[in-house]
N, C-alpha and C. Protein backbone atom coordinates (compact mmCIF):
# COMPACT_ATOMS: atom_id res chain seq x y z
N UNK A 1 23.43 67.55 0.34
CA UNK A 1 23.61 66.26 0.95
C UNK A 1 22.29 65.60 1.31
N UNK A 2 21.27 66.07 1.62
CA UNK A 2 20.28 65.82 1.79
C UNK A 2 19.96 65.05 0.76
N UNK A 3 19.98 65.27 -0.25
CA UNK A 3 19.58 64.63 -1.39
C UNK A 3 19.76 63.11 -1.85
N UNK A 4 21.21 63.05 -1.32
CA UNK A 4 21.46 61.60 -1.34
C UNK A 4 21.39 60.59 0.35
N UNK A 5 20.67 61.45 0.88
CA UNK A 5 20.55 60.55 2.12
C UNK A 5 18.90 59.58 2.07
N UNK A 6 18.32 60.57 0.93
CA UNK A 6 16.57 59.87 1.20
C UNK A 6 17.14 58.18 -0.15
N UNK A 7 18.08 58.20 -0.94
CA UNK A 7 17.97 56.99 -2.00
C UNK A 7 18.04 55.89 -0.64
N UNK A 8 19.93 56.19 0.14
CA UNK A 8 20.11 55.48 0.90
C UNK A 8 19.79 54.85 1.70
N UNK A 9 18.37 55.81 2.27
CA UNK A 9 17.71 55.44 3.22
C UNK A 9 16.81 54.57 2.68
N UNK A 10 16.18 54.93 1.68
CA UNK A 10 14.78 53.60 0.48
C UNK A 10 15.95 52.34 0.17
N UNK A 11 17.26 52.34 0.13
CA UNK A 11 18.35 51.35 -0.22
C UNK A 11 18.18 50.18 0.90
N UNK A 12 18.38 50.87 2.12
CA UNK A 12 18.72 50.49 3.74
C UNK A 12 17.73 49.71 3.78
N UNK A 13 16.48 50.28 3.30
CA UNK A 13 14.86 49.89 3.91
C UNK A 13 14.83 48.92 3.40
N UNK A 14 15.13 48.51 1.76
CA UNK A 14 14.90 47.75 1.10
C UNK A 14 15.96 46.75 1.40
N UNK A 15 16.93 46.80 1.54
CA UNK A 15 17.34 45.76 1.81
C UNK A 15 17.15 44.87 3.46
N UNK A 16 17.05 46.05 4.77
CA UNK A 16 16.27 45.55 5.51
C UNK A 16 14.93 44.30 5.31
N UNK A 17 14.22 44.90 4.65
CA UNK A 17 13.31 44.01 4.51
C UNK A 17 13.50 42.54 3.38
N UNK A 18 14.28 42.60 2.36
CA UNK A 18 14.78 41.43 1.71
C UNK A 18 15.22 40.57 2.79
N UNK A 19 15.98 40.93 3.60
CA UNK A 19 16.34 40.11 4.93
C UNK A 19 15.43 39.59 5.56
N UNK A 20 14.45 40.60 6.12
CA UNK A 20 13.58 39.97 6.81
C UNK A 20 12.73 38.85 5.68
N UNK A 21 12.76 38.90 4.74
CA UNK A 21 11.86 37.77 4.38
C UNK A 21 12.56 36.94 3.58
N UNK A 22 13.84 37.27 3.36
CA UNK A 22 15.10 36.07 3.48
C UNK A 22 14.79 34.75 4.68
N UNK A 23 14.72 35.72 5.85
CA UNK A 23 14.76 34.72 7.10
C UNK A 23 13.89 34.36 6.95
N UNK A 24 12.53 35.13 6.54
CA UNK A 24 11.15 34.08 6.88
C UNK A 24 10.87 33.10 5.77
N UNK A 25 11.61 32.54 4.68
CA UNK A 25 11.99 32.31 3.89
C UNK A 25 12.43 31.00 4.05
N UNK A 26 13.36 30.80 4.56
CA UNK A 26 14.16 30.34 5.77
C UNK A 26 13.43 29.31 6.20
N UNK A 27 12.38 30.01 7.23
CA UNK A 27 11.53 29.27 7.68
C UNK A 27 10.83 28.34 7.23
N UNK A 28 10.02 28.92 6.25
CA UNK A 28 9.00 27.92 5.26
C UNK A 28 9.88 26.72 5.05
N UNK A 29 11.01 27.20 4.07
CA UNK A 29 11.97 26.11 3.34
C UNK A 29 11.76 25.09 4.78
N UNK A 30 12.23 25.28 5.59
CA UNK A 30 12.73 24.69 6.76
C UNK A 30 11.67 23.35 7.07
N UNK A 31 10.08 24.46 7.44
CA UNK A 31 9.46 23.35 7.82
C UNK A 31 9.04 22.40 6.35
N UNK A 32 9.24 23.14 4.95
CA UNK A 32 8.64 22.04 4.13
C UNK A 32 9.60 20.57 4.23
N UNK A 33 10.68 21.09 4.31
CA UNK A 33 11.87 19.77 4.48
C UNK A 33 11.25 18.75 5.82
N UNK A 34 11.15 19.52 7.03
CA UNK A 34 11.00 18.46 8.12
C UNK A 34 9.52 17.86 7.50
N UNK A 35 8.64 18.56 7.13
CA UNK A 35 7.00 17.76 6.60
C UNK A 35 7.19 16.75 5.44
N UNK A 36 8.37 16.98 4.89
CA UNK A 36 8.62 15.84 3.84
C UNK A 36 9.68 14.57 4.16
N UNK A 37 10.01 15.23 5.45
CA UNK A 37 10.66 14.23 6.00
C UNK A 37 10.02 13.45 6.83
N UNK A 38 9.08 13.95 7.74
CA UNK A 38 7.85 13.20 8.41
C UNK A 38 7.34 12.66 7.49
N UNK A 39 6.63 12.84 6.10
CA UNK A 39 5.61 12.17 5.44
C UNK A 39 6.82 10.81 4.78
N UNK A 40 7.59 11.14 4.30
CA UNK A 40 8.81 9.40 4.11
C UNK A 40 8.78 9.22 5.28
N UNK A 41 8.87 9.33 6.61
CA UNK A 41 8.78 8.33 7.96
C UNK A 41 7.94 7.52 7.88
N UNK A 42 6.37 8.41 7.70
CA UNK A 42 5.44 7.50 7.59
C UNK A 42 5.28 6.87 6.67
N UNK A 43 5.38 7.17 5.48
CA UNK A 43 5.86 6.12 4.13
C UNK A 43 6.26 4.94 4.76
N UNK A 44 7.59 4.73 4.97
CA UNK A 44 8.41 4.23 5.89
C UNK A 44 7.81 2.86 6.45
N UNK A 45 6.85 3.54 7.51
CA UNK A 45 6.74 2.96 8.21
C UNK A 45 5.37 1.83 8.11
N UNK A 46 4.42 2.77 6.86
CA UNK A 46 3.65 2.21 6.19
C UNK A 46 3.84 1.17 5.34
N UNK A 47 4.98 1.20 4.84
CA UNK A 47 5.51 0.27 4.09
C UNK A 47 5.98 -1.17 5.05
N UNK A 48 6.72 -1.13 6.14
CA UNK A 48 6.66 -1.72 7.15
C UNK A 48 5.59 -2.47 7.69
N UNK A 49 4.50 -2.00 7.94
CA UNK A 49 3.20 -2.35 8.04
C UNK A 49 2.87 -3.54 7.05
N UNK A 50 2.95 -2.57 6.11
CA UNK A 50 2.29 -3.74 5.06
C UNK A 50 3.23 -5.42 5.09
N UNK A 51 4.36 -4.62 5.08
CA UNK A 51 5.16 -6.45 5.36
C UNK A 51 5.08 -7.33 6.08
N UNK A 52 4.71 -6.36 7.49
CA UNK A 52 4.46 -7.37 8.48
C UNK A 52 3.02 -8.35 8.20
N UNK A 53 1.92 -7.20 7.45
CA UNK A 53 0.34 -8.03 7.48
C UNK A 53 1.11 -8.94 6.43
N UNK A 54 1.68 -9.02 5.18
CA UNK A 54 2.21 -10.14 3.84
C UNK A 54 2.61 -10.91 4.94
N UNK A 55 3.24 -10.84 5.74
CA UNK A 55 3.82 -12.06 5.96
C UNK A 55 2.86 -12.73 7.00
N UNK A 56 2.02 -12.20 7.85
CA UNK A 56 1.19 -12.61 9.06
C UNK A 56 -0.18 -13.70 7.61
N UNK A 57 -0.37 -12.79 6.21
CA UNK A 57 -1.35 -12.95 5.46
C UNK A 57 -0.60 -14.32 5.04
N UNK A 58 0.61 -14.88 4.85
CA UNK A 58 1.20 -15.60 3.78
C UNK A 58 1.23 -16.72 5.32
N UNK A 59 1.56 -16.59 6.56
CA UNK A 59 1.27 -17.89 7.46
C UNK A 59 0.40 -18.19 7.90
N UNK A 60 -0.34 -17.13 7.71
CA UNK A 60 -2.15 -17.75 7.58
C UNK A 60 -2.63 -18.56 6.36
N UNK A 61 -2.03 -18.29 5.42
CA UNK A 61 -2.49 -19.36 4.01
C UNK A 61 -1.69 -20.36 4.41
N UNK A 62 -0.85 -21.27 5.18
CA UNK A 62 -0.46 -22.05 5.31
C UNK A 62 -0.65 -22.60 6.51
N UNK A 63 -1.43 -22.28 6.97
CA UNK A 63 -1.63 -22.83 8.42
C UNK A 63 -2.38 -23.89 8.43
N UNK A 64 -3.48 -24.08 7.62
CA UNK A 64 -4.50 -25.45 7.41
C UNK A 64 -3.46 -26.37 7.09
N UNK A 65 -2.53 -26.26 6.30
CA UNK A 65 -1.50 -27.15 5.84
C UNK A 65 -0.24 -27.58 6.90
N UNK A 66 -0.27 -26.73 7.77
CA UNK A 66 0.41 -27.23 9.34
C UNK A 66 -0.38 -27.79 10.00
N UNK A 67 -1.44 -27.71 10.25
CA UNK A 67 -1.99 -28.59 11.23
C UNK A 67 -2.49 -29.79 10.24
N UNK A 68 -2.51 -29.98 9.19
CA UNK A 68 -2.37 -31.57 8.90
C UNK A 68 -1.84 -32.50 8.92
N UNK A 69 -0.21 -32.01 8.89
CA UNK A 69 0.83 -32.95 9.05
C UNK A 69 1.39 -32.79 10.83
N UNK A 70 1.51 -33.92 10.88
CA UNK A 70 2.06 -34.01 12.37
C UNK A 70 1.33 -34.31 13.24
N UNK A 71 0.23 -35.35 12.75
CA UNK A 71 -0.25 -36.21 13.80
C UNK A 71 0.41 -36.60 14.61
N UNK A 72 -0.26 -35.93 15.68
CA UNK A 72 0.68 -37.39 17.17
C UNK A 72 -0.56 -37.79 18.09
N UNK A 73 -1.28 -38.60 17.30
CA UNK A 73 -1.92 -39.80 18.10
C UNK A 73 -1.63 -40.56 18.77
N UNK A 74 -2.10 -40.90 20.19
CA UNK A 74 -1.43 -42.34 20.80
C UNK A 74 -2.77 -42.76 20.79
N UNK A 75 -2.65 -43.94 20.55
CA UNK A 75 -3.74 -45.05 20.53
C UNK A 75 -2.63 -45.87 21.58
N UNK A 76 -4.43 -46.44 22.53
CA UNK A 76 -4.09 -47.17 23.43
C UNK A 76 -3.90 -48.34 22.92
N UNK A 77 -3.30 -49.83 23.48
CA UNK A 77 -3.00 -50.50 23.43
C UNK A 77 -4.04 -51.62 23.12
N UNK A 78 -4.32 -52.01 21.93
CA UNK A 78 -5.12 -53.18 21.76
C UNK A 78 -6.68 -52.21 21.27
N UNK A 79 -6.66 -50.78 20.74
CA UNK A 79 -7.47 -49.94 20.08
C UNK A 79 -6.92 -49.32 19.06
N UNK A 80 -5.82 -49.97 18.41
CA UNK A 80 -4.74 -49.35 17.12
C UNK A 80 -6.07 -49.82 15.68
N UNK A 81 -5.70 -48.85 15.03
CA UNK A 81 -6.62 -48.74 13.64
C UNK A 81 -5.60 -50.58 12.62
N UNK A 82 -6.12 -50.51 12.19
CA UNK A 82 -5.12 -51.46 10.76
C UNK A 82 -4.03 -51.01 10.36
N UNK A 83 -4.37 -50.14 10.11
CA UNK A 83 -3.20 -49.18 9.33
C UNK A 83 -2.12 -48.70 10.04
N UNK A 84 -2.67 -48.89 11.48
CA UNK A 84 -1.34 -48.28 12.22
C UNK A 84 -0.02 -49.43 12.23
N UNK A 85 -0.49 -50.78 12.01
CA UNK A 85 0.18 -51.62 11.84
C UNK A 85 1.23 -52.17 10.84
N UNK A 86 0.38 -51.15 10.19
CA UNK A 86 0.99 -51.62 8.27
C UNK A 86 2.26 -50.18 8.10
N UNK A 87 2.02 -49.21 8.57
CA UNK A 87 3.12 -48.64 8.54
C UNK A 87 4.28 -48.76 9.51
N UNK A 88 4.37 -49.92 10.75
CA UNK A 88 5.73 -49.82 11.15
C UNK A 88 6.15 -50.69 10.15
């Protein structure tokens, strides 16, 4: 009997330890998922970024073109240009 107790026991061991690095296994998998899930957050959020500067970049190219229209001059009374006349 002896004989078949030393396989069982190298069996036991071995599979003991498949386990243990089953679980640690486990682990790795584990954190590569959350690090690839953090790095698309920041993707994410980078991408975000950038839309906000396009759009801050795209009302800055139009801003010289807002402050041209929409004069509101008052000219005092009896200091009106020519022209202010010709357009009422």
């Amino acid at each position: 009997m002896m004989s078949q107790s030393k396989p069982l026991t190298t069996l036991a061991y071995i599979a003991y330890n498949l386990a243990y690095l089953m679980s640690r296994l486990t682990y790795i998998a584990y954190a590569v998922v959350y690090i690839a899930y953090t790095l698309a957050y920041i993707a994410y959020a980078l991408a975000y970024i950038a839309y906000a500067l396009a759009y801050i970049a795209y009302a800055l190219a139009y801003l010289p073109y807002a402050l041209l229209f929409g004069c509101n001059i008052k000219w005092k009374p009896g200091n009106e240009p020519n022209y202010f006349f010709a357009a009422k």
